[in-house]
C-alpha atoms as a PDB file:
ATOM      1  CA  UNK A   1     157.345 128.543 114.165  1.00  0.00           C
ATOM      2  CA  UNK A   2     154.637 130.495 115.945  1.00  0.00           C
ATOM      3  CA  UNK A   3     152.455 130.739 112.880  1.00  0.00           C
ATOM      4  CA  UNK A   4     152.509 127.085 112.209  1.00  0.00           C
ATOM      5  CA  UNK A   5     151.969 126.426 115.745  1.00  0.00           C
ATOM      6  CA  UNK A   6     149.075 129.211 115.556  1.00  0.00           C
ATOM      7  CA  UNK A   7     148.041 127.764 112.156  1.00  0.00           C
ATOM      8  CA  UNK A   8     148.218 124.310 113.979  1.00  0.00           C
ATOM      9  CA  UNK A   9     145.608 125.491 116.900  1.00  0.00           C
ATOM     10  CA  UNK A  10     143.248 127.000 113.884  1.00  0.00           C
ATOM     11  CA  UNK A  11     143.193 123.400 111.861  1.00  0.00           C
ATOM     12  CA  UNK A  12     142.861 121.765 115.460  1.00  0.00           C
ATOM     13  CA  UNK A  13     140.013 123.803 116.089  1.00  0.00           C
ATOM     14  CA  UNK A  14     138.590 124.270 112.546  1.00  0.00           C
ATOM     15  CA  UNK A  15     139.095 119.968 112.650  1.00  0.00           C
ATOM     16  CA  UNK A  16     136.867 119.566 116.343  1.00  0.00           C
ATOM     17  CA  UNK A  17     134.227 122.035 114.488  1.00  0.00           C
ATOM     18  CA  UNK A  18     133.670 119.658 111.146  1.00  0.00           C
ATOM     19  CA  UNK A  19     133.607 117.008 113.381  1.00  0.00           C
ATOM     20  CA  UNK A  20     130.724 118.290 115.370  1.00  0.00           C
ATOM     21  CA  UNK A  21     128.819 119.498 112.845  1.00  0.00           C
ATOM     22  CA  UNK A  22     129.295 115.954 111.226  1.00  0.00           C
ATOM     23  CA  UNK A  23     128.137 114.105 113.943  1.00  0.00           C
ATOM     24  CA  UNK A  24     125.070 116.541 114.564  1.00  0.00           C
ATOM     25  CA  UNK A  25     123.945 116.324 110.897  1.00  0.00           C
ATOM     26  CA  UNK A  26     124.191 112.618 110.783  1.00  0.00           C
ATOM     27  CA  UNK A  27     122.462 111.962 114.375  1.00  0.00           C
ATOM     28  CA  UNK A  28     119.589 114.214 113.010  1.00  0.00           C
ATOM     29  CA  UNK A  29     119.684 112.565 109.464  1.00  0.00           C
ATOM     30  CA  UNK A  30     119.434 109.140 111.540  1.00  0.00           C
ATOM     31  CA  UNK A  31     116.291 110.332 113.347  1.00  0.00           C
ATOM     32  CA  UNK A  32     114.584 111.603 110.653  1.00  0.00           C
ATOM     33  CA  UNK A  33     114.669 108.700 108.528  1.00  0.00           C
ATOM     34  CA  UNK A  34     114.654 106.022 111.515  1.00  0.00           C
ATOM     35  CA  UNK A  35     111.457 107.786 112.531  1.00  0.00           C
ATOM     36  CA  UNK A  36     109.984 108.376 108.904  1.00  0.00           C
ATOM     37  CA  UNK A  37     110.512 104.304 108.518  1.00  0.00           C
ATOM     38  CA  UNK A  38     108.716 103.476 111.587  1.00  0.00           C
ATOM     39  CA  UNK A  39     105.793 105.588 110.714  1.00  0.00           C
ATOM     40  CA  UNK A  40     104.975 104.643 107.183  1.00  0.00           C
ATOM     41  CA  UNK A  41     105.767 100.484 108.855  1.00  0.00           C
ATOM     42  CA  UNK A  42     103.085 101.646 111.555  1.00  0.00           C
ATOM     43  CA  UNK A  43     100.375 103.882 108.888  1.00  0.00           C
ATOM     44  CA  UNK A  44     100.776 100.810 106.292  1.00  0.00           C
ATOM     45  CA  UNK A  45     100.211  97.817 108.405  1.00  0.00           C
ATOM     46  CA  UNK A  46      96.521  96.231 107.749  1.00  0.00           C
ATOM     47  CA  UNK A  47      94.615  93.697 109.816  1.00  0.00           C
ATOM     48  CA  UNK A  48      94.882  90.826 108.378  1.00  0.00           C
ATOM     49  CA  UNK A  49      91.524  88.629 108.043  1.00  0.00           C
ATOM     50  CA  UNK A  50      92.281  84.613 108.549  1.00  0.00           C
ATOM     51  CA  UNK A  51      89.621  83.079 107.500  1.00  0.00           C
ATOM     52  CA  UNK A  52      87.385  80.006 108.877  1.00  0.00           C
ATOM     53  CA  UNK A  53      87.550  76.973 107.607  1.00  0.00           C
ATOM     54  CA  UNK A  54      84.484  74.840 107.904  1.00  0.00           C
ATOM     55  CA  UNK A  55      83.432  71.823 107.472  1.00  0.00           C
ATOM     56  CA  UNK A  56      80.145  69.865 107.114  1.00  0.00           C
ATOM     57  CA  UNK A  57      78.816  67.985 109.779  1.00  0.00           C
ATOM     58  CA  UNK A  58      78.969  64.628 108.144  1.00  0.00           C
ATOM     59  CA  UNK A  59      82.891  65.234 108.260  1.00  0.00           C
ATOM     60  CA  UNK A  60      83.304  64.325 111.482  1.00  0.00           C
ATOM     61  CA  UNK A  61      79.648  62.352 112.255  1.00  0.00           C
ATOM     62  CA  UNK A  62      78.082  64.818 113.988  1.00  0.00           C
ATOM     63  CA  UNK A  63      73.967  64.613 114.635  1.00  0.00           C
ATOM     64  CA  UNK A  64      72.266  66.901 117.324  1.00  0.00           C
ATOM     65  CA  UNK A  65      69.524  65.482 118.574  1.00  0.00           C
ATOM     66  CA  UNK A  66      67.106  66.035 120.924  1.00  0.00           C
ATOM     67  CA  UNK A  67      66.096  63.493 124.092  1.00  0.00           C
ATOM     68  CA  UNK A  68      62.710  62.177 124.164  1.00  0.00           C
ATOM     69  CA  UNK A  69      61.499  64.668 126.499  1.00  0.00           C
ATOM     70  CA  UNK A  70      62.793  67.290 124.854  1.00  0.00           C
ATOM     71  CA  UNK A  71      64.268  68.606 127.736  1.00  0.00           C
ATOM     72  CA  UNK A  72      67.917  67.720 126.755  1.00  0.00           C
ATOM     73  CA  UNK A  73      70.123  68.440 123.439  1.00  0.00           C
ATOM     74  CA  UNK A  74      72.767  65.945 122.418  1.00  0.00           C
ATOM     75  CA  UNK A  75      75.864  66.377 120.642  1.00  0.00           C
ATOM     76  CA  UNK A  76      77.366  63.372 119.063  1.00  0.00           C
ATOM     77  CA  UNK A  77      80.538  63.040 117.428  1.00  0.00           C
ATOM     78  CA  UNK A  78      81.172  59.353 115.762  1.00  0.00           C
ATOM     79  CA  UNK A  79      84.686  60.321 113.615  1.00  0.00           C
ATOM     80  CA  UNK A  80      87.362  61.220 115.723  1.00  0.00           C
ATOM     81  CA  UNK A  81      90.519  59.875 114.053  1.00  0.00           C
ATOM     82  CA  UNK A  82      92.886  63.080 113.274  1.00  0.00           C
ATOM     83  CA  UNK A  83      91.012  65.471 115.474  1.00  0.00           C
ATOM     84  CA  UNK A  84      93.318  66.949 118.595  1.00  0.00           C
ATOM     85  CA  UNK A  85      89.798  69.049 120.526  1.00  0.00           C
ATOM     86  CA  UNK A  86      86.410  70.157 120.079  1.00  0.00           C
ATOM     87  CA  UNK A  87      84.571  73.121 121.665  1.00  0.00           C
ATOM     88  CA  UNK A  88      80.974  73.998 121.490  1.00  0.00           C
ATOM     89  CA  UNK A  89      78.371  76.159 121.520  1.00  0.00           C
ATOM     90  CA  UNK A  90      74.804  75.869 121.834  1.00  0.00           C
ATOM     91  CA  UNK A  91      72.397  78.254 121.743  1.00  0.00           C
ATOM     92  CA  UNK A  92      68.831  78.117 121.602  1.00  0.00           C
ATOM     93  CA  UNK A  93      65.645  79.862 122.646  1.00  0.00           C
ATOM     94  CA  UNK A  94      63.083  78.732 125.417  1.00  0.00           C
ATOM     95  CA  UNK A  95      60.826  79.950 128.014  1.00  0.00           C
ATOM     96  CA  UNK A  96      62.411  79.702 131.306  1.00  0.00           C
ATOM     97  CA  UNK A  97      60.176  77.725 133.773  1.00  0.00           C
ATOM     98  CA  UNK A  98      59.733  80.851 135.842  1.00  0.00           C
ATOM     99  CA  UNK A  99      59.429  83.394 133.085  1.00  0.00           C
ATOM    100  CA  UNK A 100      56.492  84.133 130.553  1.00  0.00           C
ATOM    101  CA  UNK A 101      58.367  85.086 127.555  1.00  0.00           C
ATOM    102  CA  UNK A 102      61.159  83.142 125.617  1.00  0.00           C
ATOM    103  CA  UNK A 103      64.242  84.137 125.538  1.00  0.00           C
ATOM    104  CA  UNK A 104      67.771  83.199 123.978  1.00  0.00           C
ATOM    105  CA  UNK A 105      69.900  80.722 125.909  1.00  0.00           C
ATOM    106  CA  UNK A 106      73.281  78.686 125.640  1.00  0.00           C
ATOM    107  CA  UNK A 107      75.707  76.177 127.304  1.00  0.00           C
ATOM    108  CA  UNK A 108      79.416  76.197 126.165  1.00  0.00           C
ATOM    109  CA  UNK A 109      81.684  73.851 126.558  1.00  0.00           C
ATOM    110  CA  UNK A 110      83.925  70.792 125.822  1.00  0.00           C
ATOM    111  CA  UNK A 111      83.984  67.109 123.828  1.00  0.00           C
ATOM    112  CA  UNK A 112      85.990  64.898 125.838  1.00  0.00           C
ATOM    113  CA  UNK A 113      87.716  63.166 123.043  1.00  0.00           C
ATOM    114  CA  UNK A 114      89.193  60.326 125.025  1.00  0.00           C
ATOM    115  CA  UNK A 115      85.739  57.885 123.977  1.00  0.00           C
ATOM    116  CA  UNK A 116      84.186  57.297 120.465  1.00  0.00           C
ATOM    117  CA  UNK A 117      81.832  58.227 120.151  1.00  0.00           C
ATOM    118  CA  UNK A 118      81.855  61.386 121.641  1.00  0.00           C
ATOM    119  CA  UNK A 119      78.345  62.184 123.739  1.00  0.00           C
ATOM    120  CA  UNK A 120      77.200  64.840 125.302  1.00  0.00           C
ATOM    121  CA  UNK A 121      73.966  65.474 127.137  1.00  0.00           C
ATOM    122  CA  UNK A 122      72.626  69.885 127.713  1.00  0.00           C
ATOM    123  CA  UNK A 123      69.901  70.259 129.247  1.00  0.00           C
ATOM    124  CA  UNK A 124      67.475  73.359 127.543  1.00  0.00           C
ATOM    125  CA  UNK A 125      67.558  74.773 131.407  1.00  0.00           C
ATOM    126  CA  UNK A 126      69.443  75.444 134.141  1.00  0.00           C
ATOM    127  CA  UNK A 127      70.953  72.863 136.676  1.00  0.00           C
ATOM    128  CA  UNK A 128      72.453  72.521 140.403  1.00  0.00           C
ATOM    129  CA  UNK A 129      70.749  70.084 142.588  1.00  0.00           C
ATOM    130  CA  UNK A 130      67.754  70.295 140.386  1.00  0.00           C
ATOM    131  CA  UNK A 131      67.357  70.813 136.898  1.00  0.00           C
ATOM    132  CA  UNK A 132      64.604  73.470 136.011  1.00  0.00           C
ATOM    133  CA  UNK A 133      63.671  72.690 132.152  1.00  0.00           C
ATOM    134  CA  UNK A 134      62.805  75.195 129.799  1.00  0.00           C
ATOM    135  CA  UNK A 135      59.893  75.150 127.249  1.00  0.00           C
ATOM    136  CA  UNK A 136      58.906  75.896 124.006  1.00  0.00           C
ATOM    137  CA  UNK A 137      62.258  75.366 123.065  1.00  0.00           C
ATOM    138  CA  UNK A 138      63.107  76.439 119.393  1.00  0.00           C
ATOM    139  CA  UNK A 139      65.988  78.144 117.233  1.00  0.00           C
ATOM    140  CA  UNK A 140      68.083  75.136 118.568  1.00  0.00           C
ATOM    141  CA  UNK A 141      72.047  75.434 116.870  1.00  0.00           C
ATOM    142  CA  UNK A 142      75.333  74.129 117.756  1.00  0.00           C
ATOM    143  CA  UNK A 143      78.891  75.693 116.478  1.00  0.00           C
ATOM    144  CA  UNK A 144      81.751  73.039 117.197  1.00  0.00           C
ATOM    145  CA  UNK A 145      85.462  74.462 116.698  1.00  0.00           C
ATOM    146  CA  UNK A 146      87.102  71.670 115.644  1.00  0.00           C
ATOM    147  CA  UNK A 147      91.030  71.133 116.063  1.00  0.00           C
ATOM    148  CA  UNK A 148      92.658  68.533 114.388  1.00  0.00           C
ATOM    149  CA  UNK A 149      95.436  66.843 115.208  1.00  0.00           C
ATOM    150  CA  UNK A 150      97.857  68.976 112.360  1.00  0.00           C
ATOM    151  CA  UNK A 151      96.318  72.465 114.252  1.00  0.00           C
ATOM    152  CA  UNK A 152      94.120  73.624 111.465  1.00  0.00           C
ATOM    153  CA  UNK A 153      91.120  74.716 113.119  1.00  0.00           C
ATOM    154  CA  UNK A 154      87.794  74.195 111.461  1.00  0.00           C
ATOM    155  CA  UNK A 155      84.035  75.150 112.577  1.00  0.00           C
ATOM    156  CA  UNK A 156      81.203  72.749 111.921  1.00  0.00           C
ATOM    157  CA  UNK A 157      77.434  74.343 112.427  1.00  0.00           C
ATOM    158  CA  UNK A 158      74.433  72.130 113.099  1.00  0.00           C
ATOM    159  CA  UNK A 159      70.897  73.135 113.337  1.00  0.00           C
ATOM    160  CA  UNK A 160      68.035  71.218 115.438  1.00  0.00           C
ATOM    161  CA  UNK A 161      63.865  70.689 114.741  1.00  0.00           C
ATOM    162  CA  UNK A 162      62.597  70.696 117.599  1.00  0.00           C
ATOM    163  CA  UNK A 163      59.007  68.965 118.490  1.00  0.00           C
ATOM    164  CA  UNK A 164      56.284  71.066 119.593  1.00  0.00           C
END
């Protein structure tokens, strides 16, 4: 009886020493590979380009004129059905009224969509309580981002001549 009972404490032991050696090799086999996965996810992922739609101006009506003093741009948007928002950008270049030199300006901003057509006056300046007007304006170019009403987004680019 004492051998079996001795024999008994060596499978018991020889049993809790498989068992550790188990769990060891497949904790380290886990972190290997869980770690070898997340590398080669992170070293293979590429940025992904999306790429701009456009469209042409006459899409949505757009002209960009100028005002007869040629101190003001405007944006005007005549078709309106399906779109959701508009942003712009204009940027131009002009000699600032206290400045010698021309340099490259801009206004950004919003279309408030809630009229057709949509209208929007900027001056070629700055403007608080006074507007100061620049001159010699040239280079004159508007980029709209366009959002229509099923959330494609869309860019429409329209250039201005400008009078001497």
């Amino acid at each position: 009886m004492k051998e079996l009972l001795q024999n008994k404490k060596v499978v018991a032991v020889l049993g809790i020493v498989i068992v550790v050696v188990l769990v060891a090799i497949l904790g380290f086999a886990l972190m290997k590979f869980s770690g070898q996965t997340q590398n080669q996810t992170t070293a293979n992922v590429q940025p992904t380009e999306v790429p701009v739609l456009t469209l042409l101006p006459d899409a949505i009506g757009l002209t960009l004129t100028e005002d007869s003093a040629g101190q003001n741009a405007i944006i005007k948007v005549t078709k309106t059905d399906g779109l959701a928002a508009i942003s712009f950008e204009l940027d131009y270049t002009g000699k600032p009224s206290t400045g010698t030199e021309a340099v490259p300006r801009g206004a950004v901003g919003d279309l408030d969509l809630t009229k057709s057509p949509v209208m929007k006056k900027i001056p070629f300046g700055t403007c608080s309580d006074v507007c100061h007007y620049d001159t010699d304006i040239s280079d004159v170019k508007v980029v709209l981002k366009v959002t229509k009403s099923d959330g494609k987004v869309y860019q429409v680019t329209q250039s201005l001549q400008t009078t001497p």
